[in-house]
Structure formats: structure tokens, C-alpha cells
C-alpha atoms as a PDB file:
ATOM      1  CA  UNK A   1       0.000   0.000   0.000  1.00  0.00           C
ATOM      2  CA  UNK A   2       1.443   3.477  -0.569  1.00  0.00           C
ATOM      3  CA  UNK A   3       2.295   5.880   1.713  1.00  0.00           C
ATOM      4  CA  UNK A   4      -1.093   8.405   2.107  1.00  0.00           C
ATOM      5  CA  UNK A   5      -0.234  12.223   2.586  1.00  0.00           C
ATOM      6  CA  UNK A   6      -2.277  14.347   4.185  1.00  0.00           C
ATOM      7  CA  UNK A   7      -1.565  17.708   1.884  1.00  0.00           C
ATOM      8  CA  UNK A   8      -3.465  21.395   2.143  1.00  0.00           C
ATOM      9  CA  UNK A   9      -3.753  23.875  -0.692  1.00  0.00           C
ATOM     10  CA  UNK A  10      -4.610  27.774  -0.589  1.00  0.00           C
ATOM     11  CA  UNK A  11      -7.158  29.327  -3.110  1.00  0.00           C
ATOM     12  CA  UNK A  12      -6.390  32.699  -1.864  1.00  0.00           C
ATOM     13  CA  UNK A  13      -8.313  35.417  -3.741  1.00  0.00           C
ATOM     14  CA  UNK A  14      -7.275  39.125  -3.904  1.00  0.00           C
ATOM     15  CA  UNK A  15      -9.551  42.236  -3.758  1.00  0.00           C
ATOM     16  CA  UNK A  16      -9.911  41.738  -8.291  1.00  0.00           C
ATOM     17  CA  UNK A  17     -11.056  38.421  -7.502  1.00  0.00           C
ATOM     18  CA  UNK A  18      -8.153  36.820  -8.733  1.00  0.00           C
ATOM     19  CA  UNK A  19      -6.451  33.268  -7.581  1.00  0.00           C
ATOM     20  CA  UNK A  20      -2.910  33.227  -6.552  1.00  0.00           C
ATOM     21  CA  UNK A  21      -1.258  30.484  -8.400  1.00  0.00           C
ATOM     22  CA  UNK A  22       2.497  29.083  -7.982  1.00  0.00           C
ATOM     23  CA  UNK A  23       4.435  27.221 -10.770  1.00  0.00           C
ATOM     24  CA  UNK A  24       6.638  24.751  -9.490  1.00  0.00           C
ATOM     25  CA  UNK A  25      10.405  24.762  -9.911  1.00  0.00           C
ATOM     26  CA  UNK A  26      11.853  22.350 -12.253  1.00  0.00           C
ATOM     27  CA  UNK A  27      13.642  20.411  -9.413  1.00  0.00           C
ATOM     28  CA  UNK A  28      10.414  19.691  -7.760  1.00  0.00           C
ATOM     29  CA  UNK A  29       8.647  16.843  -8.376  1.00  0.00           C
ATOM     30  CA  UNK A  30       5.894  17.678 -11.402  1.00  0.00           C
ATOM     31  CA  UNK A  31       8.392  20.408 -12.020  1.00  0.00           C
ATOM     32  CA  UNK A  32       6.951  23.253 -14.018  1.00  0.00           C
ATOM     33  CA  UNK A  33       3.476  22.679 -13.354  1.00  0.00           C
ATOM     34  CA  UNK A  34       0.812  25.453 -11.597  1.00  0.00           C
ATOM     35  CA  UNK A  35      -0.332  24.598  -8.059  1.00  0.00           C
ATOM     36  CA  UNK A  36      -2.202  26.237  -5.642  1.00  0.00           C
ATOM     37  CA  UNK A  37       0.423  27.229  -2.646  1.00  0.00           C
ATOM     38  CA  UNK A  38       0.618  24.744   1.252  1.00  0.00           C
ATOM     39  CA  UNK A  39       2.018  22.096   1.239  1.00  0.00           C
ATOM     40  CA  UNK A  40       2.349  18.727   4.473  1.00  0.00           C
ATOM     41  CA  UNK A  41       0.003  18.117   7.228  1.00  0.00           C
ATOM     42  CA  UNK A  42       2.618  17.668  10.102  1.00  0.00           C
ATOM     43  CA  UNK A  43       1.999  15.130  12.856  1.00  0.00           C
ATOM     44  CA  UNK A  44      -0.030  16.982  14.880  1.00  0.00           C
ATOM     45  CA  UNK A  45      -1.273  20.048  13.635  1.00  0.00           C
ATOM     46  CA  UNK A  46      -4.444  20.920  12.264  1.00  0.00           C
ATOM     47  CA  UNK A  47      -5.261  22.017   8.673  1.00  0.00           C
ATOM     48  CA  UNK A  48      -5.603  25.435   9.152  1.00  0.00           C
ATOM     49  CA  UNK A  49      -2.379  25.740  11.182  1.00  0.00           C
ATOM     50  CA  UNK A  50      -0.672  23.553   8.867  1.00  0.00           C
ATOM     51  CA  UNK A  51      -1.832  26.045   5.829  1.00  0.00           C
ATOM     52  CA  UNK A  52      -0.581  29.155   7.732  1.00  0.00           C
ATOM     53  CA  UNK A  53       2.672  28.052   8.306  1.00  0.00           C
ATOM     54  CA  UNK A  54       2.996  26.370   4.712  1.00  0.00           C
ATOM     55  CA  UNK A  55       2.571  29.561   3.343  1.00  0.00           C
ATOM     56  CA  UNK A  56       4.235  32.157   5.522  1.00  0.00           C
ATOM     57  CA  UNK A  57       7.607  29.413   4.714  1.00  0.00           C
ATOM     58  CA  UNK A  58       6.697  29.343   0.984  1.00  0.00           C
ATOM     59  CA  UNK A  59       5.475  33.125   0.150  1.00  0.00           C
ATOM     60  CA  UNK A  60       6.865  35.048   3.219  1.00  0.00           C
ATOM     61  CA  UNK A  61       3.520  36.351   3.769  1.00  0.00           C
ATOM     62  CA  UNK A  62       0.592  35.645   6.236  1.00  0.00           C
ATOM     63  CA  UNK A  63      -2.998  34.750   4.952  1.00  0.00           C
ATOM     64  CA  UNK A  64      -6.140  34.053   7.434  1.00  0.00           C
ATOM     65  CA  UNK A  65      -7.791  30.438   6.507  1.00  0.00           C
ATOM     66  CA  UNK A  66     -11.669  30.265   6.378  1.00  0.00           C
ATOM     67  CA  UNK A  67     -14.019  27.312   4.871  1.00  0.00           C
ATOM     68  CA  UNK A  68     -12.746  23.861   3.645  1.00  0.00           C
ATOM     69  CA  UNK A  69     -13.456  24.704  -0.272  1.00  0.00           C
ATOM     70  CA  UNK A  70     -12.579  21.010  -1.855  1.00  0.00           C
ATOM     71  CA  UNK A  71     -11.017  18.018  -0.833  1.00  0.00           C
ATOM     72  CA  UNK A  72     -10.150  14.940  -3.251  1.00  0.00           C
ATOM     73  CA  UNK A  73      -7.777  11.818  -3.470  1.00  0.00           C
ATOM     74  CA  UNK A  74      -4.984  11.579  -6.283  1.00  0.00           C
ATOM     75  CA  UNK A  75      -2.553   8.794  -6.545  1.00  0.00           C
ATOM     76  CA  UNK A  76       1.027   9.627  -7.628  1.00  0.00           C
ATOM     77  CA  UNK A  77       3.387   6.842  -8.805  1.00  0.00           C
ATOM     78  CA  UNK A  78       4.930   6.149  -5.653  1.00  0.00           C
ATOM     79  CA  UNK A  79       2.003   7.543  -2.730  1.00  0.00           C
ATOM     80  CA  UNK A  80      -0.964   9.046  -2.445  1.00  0.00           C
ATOM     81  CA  UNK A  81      -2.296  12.266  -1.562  1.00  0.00           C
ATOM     82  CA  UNK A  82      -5.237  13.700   0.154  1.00  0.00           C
ATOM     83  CA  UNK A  83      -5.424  17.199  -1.173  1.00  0.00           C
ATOM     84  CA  UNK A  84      -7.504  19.841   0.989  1.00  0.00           C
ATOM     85  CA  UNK A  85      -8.192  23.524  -0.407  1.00  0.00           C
ATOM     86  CA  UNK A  86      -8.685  25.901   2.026  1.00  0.00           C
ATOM     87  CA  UNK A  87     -10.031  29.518   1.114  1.00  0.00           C
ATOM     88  CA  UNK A  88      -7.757  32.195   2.410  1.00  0.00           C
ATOM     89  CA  UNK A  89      -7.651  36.063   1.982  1.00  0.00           C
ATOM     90  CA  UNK A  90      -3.455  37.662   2.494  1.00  0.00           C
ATOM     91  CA  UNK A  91      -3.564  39.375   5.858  1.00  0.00           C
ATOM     92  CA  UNK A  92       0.253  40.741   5.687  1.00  0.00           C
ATOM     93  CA  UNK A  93       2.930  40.838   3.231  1.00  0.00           C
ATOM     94  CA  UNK A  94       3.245  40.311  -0.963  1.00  0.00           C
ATOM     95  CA  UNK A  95       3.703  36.379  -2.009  1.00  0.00           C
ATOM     96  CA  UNK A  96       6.977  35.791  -2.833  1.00  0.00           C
ATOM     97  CA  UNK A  97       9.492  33.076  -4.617  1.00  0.00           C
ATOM     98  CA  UNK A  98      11.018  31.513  -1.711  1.00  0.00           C
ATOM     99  CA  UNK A  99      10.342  27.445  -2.976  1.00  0.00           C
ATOM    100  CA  UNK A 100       8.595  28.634  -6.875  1.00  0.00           C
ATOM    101  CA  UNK A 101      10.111  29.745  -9.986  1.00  0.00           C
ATOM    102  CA  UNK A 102       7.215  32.002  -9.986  1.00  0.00           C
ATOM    103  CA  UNK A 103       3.753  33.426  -8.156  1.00  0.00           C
ATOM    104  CA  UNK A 104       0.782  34.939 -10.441  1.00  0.00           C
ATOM    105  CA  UNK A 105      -2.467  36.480  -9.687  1.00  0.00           C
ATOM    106  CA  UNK A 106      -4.952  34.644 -12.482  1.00  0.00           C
ATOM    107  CA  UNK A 107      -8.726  35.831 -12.767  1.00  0.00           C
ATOM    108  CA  UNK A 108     -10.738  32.744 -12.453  1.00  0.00           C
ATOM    109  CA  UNK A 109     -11.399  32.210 -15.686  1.00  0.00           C
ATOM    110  CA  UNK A 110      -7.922  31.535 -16.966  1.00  0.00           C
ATOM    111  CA  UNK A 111      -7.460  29.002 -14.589  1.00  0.00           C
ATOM    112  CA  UNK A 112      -7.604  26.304 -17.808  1.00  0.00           C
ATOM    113  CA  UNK A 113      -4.707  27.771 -19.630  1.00  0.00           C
ATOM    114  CA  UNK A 114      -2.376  26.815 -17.632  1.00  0.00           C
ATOM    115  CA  UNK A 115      -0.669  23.395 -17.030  1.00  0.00           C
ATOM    116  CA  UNK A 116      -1.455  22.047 -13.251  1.00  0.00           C
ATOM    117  CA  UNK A 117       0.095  19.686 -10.877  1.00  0.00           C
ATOM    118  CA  UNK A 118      -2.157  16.638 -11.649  1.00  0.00           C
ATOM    119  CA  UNK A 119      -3.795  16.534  -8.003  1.00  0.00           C
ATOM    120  CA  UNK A 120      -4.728  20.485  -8.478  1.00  0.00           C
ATOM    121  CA  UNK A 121      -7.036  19.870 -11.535  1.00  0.00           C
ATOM    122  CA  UNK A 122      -9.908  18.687  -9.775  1.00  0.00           C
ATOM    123  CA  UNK A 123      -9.676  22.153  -7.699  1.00  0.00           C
ATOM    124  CA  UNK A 124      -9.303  24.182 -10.790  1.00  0.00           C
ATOM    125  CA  UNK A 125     -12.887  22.702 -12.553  1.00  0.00           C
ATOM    126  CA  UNK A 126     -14.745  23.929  -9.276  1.00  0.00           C
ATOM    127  CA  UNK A 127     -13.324  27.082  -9.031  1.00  0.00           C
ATOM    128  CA  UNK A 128     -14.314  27.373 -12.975  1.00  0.00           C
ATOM    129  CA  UNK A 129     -17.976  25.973 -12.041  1.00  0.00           C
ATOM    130  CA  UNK A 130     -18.404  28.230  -9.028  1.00  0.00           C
END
């Protein structure tokens, strides 16, 4: 049985109503893909926390978490993840490239053009739906 990983994900939404999106470096694994910023669950902390800290690492910013917005399954070669997207709104700072090759603001509409971590799809068709 693969290894499951408990994983969180940020839709965070500026004041235009666009969706911060990060595109991976090409060292990471799917490397030049889109994702929504978080990242690992760690033993013991909850999502929200987990989210928080994810991103201040990742962005050097702060965001405040509200509702769970999605959560799905998707099964990777060699484990599995369970992806949660959590709404969030920046409370402090500008997203920056700490872990990305780059950070864009994308209306919600463009979402489909570009090329997403495989796990990050099923997030992009609601946010398109909503």
C-alpha cells in the first residue's frame, strides 16, 4: 500500500477576484506545473495551522484560513495524496518566490490555460464551475 499524505492547498483570492497560483520549480517533483500554494500536514497540527505556516515558509507572507473549499484523493506513482483547499484572503505581506520559480495572480477564468500539478485539476474545474 502506498504511503497516504495528508496535503493542504490555498485558493487565496485578492480584492480583483483573482487566484494566486504558484508554478513549481523544475527540481520539484511535477516540475513546471501550476499549483495552488501549502504544502504537508505535520503530525499533529491541524489544517488550518498547517496552511498558515505552509505559506508564511513558501510566500513570506501571512494569509487568514476560512471554509474547507474542496477536498479529493490523487494517486502519484509512488504515494498518495489527500489534497484539501482551504479559502484564504493575504492578511500581511506580498507572495513571494522563496520554494517557486514564480507566483501569479490569475482571474478565475484563466485558470484552464495553464498546465497544473495533476492533483490540483480537480480544484481548478470547481473554481471554474463556481
Amino acid at each position: 500500500m502506498k504511503k497516504m499524505v495528508k496535503v493542504v492547498a490555498a485558493i487565496i483570492e485578492n480584492e480583483n477576484g483573482e487566484i494566486l497560483c504558484a508554478l513549481r520549480t523544475p527540481e520539484m517533483s511535477s516540475p513546471n506545473r501550476w499549483e495552488f500554494p501549502g504544502g504537508k500536514v505535520e503530525p499533529g497540527e491541524d489544517i488550518h495551522t498547517a496552511l498558515e505556516r505552509e505559506i508564511n515558509e513558501e510566500l513570506s507572507c501571512k494569509i487568514a484560513t476560512s471554509e474547507v473549499f474542496c477536498e479529493n484523493v490523487h494517486e502519484y506513482e509512488k504515494y498518495t495524496i489527500q489534497l484539501i483547499a482551504i479559502k484564504a484572503k493575504l492578511t500581511e505581506g506580498n507572495p513571494k518566490t522563496n520554494e517557486h520559480s514564480k507566483v501569479i495572480w490569475m482571474a478565475r477564468e484563466n485558470l484552464e490555460s495553464l498546465k497544473w500539478v495533476p492533483a490540483d485539476v480537480p480544484i481548478t474545474e470547481m473554481l471554474l464551475n463556481k
